[in-house]
Protein backbone atom coordinates (compact mmCIF):
# COMPACT_ATOMS: atom_id res chain seq x y z
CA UNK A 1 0.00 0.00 0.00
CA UNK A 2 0.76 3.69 -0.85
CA UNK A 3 2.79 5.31 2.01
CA UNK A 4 0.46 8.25 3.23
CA UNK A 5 2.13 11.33 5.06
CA UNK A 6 -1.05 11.13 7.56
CA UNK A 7 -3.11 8.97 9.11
CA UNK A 8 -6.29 10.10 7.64
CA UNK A 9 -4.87 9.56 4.18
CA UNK A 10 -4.27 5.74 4.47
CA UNK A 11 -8.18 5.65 6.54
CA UNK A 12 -9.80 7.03 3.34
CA UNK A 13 -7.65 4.70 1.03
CA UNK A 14 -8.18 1.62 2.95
CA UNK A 15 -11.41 -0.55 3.82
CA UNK A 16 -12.98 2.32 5.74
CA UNK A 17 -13.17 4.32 2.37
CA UNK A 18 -14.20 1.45 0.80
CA UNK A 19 -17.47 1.16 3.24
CA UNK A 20 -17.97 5.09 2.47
CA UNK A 21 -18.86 3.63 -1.03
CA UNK A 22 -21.27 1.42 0.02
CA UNK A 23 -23.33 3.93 2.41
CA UNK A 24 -23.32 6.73 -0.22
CA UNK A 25 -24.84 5.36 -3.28
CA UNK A 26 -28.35 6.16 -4.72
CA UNK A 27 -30.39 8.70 -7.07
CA UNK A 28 -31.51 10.59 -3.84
CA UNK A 29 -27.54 11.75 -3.58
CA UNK A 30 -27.91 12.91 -7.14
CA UNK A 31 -31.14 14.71 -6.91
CA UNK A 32 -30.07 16.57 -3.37
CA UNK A 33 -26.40 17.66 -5.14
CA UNK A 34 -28.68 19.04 -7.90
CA UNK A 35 -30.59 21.29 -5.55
CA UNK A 36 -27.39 22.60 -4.11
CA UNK A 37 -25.27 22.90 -7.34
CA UNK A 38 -28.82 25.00 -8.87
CA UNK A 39 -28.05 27.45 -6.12
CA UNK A 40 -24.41 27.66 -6.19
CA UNK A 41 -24.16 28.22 -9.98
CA UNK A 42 -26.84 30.98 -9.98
CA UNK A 43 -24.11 32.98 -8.77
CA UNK A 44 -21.31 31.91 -10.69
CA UNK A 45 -20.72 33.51 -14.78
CA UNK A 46 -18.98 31.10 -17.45
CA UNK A 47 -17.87 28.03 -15.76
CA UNK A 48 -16.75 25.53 -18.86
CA UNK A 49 -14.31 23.56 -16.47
CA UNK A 50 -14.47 21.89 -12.77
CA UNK A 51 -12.05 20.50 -10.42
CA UNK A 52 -13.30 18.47 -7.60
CA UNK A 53 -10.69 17.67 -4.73
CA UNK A 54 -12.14 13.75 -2.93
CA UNK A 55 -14.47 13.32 -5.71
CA UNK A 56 -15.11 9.75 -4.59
CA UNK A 57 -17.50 7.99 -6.82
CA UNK A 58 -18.49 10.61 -8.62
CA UNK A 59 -21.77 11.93 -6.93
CA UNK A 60 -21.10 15.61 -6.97
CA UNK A 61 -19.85 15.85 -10.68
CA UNK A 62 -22.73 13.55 -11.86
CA UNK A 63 -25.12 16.93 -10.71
CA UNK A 64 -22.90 18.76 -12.64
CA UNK A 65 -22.38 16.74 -15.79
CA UNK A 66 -26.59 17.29 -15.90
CA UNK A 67 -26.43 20.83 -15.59
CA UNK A 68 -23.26 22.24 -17.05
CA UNK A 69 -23.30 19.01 -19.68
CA UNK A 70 -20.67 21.13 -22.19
CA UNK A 71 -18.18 21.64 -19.00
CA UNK A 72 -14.80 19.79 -18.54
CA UNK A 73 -15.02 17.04 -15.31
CA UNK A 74 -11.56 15.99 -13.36
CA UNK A 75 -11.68 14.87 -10.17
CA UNK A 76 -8.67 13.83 -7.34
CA UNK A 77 -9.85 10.80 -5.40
CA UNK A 78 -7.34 8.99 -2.75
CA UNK A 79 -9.59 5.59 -2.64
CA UNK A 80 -8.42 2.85 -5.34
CA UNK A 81 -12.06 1.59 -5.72
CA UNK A 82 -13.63 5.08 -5.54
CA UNK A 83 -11.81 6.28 -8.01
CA UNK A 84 -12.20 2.71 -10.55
CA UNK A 85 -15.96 3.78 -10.15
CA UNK A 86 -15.00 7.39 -10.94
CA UNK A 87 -13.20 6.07 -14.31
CA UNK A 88 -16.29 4.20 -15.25
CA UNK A 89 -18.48 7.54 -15.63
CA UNK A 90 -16.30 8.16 -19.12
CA UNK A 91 -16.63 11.86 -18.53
CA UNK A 92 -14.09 12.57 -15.61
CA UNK A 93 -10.47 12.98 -16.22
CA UNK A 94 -9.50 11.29 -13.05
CA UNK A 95 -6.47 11.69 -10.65
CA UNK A 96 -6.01 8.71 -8.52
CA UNK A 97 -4.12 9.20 -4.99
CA UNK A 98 -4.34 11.93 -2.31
CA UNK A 99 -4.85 15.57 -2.87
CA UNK A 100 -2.34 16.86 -0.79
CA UNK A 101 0.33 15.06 -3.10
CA UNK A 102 -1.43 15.96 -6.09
CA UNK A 103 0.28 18.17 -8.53
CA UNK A 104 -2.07 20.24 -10.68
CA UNK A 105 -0.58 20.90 -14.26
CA UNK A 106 -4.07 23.22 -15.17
CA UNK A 107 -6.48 25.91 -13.80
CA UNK A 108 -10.01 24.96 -13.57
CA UNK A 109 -13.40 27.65 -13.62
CA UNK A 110 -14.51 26.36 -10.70
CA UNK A 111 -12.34 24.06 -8.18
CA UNK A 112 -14.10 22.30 -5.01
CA UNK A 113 -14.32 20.06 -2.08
CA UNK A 114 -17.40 19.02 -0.55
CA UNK A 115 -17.02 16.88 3.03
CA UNK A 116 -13.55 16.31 2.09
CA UNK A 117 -11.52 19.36 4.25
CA UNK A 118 -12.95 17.68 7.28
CA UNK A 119 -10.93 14.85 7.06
CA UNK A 120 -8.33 16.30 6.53
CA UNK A 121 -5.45 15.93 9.30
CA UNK A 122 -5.24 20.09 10.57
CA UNK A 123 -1.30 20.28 10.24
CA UNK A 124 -2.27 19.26 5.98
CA UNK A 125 -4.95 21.57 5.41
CA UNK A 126 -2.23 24.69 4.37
CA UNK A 127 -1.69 22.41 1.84
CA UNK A 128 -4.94 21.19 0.62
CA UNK A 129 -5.91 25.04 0.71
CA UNK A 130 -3.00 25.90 -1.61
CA UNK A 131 -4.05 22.58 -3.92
CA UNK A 132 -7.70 24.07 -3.92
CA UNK A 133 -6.14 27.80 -4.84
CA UNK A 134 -3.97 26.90 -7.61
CA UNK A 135 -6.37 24.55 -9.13
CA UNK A 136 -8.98 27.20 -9.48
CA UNK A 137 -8.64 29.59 -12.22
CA UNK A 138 -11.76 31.62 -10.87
CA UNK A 139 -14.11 30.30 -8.12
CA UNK A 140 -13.06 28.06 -5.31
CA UNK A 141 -15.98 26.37 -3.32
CA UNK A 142 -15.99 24.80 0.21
CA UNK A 143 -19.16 22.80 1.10
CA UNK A 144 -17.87 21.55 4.62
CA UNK A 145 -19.01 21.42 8.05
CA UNK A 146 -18.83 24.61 9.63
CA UNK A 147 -17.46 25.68 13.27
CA UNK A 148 -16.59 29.00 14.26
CA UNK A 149 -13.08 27.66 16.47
CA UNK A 150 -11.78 23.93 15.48
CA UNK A 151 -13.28 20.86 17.01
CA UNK A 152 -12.56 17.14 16.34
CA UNK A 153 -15.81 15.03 16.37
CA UNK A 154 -15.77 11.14 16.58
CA UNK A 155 -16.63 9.79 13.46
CA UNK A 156 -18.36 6.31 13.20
CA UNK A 157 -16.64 5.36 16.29
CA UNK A 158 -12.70 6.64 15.25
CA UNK A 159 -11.55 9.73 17.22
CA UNK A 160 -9.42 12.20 14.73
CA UNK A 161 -10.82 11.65 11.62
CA UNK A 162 -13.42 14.45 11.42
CA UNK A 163 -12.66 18.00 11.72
CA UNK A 164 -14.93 21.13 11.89
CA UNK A 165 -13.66 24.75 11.77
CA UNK A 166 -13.91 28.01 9.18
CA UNK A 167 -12.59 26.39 6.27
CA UNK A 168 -13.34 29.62 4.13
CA UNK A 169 -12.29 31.97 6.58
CA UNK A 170 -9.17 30.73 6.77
CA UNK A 171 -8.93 30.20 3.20
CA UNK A 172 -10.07 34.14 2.83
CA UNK A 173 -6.88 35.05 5.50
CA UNK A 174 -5.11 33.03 3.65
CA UNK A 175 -5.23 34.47 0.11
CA UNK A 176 -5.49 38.09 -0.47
CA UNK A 177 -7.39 38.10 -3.53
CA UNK A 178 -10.28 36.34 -2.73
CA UNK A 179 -13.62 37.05 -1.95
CA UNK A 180 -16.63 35.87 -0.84
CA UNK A 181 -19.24 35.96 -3.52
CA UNK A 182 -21.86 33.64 -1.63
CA UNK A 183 -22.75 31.04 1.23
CA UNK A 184 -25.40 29.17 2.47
CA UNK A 185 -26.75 26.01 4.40
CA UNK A 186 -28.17 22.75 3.89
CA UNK A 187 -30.00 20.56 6.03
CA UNK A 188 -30.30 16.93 6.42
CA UNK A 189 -33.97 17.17 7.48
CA UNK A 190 -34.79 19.63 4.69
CA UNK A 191 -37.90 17.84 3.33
CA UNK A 192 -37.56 17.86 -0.03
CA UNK A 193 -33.64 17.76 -0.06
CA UNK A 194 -32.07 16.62 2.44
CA UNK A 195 -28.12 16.81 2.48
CA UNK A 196 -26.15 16.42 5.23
CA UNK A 197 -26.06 20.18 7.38
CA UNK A 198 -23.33 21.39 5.12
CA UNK A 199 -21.99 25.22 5.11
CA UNK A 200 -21.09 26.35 1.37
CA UNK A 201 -18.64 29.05 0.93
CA UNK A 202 -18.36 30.65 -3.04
CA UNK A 203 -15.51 32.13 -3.56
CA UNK A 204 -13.84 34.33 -6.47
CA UNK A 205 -10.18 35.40 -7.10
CA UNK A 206 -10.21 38.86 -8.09
């Protein structure tokens, strides 16, 4: 197996990612990302190209493919099996292995992570933020859970492997030439909807 700089890299490539697979498949993922993604892109102009960072099997960019169907996919996914699954869309240019090692050789419209900075070991996240920046030739979005201060919750039983904090903020402190274009929240008991209580940040370099 790969040798992972962190521990939460070699949890998401291993069986536990694997199980992640199982638990998140279905049209009602689909349908929920196409609610969100409606709302995001309302306040986006001219995105022909997206980047998602932990794009897993593909649930996020299969919204997208529907609604921006002329747009360039690629997605970065750490998980072996994930990212087969990814492959077998035929419209995502796909990056297998970890995002913090990846080395982006384009800029994308729009470049994203949704639930993926909250796995993220803290002492990485510098650089998954600067793998998010320099991927993005425009917008950068963060659909994450949101906490004012950090917090590590227990996830499914495993102590440091879920992480909530101001993943925008920081990414606003961070580089001077963004700025916020957007944000909002969804809920998991929205009745039409439901996602799972995310916080989305849109972003725009200047």
């Amino acid at each position: 197996m790969h040798a992972f700089r962190t521990e939460q890299e070699a949890f998401w490539a291993s069986g536990f990612g694997d199980a992640y697979i199982d638990r998140n498949l279905g049209a009602e993922y689909v349908a929920a990302n196409l609610a969100l993604f409606a709302r995001i892109l309302a306040r986006t102009d001219g995105v022909g190209s997206v980047l998602e960072l932990g794009a897993n099997v593909g649930l996020n960019l299969r919204a997208l493919r529907q609604m921006l169907p002329a747009a360039e996919l690629a997605g970065v996914e750490i998980n072996p099996r994930a990212a087969e699954r990814l492959r077998g869309l035929g419209y995502v240019e796909v990056a297998e292995g970890s995002l913090l090692e990846h080395r982006q050789s384009r800029k994308y419209d729009l470049a994203f992570t949704k639930g993926v900075l909250i796995h993220i070991a803290p002492e990485a996240l510098p650089q998954a933020y600067d793998a998010l920046y320099a991927a993005s030739r425009r917008y950068v979005l963060v659909a994450e859970y949101y906490n004012p201060t950090p917090v590590s919750v227990p996830y499914r039983g495993h102590a440091e492997r879920l992480f909530k904090r101001d993943f925008a903020g920081e990414l606003l402190d961070r580089y001077a030439d963004l700025r916020l274009v957007d944000y909002g929240f969804v809920w998991r008991r929205d009745p039409v909807f439901p996602d799972d209580d995310l916080t989305w940040f849109l972003l725009e370099k200047r």
